[in-house]
C-alpha atoms as a PDB file:
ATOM      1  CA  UNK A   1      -6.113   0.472  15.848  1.00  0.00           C
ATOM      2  CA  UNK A   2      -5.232   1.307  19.870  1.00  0.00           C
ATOM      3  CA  UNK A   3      -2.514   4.410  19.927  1.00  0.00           C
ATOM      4  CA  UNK A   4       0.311   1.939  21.456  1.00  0.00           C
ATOM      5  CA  UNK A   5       0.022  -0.779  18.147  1.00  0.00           C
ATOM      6  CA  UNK A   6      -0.295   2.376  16.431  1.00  0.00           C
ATOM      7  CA  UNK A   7       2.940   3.717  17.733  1.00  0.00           C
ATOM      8  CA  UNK A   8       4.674   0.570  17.641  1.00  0.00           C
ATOM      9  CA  UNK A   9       3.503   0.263  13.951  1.00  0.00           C
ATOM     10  CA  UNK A  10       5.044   3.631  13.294  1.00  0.00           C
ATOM     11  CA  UNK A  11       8.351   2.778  14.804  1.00  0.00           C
ATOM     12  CA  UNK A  12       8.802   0.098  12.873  1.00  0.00           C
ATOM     13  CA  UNK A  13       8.140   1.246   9.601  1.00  0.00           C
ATOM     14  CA  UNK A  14      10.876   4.013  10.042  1.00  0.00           C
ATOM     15  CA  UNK A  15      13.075   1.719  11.576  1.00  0.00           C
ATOM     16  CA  UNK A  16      12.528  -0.383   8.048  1.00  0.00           C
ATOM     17  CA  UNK A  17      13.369   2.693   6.484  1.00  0.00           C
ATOM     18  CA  UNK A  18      16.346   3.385   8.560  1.00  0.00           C
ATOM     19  CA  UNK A  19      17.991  -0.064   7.155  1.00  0.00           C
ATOM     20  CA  UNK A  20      17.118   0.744   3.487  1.00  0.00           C
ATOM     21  CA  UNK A  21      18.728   3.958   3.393  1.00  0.00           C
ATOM     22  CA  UNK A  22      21.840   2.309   5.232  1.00  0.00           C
ATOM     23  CA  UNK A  23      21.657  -0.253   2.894  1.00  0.00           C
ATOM     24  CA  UNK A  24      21.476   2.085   0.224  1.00  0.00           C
ATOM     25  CA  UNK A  25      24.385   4.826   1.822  1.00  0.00           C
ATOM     26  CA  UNK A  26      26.515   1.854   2.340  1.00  0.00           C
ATOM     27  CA  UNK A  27      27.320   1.930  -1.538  1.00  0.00           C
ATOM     28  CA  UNK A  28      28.204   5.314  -1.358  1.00  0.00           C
ATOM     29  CA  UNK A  29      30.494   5.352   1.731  1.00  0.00           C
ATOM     30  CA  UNK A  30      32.381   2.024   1.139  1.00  0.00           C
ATOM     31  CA  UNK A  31      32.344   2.703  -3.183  1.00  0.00           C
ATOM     32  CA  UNK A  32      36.030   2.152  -4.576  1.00  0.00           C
ATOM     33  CA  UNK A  33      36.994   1.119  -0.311  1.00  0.00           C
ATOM     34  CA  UNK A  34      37.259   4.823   0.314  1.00  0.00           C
ATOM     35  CA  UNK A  35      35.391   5.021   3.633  1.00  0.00           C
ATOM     36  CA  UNK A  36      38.697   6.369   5.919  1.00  0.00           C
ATOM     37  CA  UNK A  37      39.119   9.186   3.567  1.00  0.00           C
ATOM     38  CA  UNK A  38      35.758  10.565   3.796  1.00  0.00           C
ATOM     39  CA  UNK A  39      35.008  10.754   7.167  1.00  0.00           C
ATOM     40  CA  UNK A  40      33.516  14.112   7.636  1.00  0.00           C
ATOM     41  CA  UNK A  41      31.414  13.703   4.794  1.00  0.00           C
ATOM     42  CA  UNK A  42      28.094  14.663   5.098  1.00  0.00           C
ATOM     43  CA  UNK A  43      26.566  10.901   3.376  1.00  0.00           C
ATOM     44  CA  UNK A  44      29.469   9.098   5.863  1.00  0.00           C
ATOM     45  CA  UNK A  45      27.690  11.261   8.908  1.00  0.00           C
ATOM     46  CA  UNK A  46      24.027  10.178   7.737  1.00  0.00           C
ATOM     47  CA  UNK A  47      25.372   6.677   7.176  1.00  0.00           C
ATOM     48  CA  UNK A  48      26.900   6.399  10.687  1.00  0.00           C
ATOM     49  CA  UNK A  49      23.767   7.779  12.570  1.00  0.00           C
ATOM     50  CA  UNK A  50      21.562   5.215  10.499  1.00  0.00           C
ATOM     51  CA  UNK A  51      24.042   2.511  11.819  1.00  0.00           C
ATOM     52  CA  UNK A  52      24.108   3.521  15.329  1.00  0.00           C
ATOM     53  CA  UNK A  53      20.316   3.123  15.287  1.00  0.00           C
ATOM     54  CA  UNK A  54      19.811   0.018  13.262  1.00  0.00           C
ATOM     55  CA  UNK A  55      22.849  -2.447  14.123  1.00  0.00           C
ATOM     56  CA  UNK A  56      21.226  -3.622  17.163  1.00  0.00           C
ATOM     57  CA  UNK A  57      18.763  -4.784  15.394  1.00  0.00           C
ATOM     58  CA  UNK A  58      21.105  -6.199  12.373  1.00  0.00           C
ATOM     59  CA  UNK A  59      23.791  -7.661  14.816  1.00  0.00           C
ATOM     60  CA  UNK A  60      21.800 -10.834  15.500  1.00  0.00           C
ATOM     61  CA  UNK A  61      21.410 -11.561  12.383  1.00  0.00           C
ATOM     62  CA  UNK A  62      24.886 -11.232  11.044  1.00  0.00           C
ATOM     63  CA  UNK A  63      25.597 -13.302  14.066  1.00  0.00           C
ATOM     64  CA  UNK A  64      23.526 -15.817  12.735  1.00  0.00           C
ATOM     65  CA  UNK A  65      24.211 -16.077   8.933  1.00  0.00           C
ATOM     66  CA  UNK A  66      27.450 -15.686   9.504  1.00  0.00           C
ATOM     67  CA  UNK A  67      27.638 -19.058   9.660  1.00  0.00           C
ATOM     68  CA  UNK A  68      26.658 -19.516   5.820  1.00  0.00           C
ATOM     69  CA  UNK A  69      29.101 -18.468   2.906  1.00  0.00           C
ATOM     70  CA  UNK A  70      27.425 -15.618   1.786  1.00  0.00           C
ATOM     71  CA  UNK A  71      30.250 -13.974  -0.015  1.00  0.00           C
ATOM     72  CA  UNK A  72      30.520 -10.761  -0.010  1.00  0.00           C
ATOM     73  CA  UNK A  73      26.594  -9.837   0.200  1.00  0.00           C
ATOM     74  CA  UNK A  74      25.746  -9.473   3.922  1.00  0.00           C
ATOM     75  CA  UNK A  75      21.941  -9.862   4.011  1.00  0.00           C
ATOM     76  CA  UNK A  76      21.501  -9.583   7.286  1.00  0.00           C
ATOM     77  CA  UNK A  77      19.584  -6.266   6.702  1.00  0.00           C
ATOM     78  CA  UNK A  78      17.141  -7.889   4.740  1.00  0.00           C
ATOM     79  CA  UNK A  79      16.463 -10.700   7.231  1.00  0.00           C
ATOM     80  CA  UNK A  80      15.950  -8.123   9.285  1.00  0.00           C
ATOM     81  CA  UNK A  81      13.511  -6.060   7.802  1.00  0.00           C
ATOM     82  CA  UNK A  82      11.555  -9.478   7.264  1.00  0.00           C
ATOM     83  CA  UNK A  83      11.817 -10.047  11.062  1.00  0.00           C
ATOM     84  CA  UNK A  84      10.353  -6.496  11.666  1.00  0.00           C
ATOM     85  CA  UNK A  85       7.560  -6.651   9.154  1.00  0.00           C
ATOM     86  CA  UNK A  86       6.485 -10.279  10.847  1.00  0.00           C
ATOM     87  CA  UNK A  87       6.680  -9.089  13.965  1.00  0.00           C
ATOM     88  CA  UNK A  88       4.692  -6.109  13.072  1.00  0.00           C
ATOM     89  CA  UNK A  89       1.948  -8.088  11.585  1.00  0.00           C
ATOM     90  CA  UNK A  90       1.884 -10.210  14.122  1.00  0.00           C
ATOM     91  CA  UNK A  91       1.098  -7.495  16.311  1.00  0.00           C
ATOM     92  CA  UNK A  92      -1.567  -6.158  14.554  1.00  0.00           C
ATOM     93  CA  UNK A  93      -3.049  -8.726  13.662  1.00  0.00           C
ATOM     94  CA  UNK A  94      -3.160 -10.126  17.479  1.00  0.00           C
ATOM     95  CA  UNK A  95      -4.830  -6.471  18.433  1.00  0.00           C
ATOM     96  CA  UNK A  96      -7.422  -7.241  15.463  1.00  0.00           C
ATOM     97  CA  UNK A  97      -8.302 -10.476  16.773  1.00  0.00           C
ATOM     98  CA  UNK A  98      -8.658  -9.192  20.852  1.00  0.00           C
ATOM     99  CA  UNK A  99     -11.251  -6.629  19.445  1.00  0.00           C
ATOM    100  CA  UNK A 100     -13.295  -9.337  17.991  1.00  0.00           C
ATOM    101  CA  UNK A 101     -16.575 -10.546  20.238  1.00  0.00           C
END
């Protein structure tokens, strides 16, 4: 694999792991709807740097199902991971095919 699909690969992957372990933190920070009472809480810190990175990524696509009912669930971290992984794969596979004769 060339070094710039490599690198790209890379940044996605932590970038997919950047929105699990916001996804995962958010439990923590908003549990029992404490979040303004813990704000200098190391997990709240973490939490905010992981969502300073990954909501421009997320934003479009809590723009977009906002317009379903999803209740209370806001999977717009999922769809976003799926949109990274495709577009990753996409990617490589593209560079795969270019090397072929």
């Amino acid at each position: 694999m060339g070094l710039l699909v490599e690198i790209i690969a890379v940044v996605i992957r932590i970038l997919i792991y950047c929105l699990i372990a916001r996804a995962v933190l958010s439990w923590f920070v908003y549990a029992g709807g404490q979040y303004s009472g813990y704000r200098q809480s190391p997990v709240v810190r973490i939490y905010n740097v992981l969502g300073a990175i990954t909501e421009p990524i997320v934003r479009p696509f809590r723009v977009l199902l906002s317009r379903f009912r999803t209740g209370p669930m806001d999977f717009s971290p999922l769809c976003a991971m799926f949109a990274l992984i495709i577009i990753r794969n996409i990617i490589i596979t593209v560079y795969n095919h270019s090397l072929l004769p």
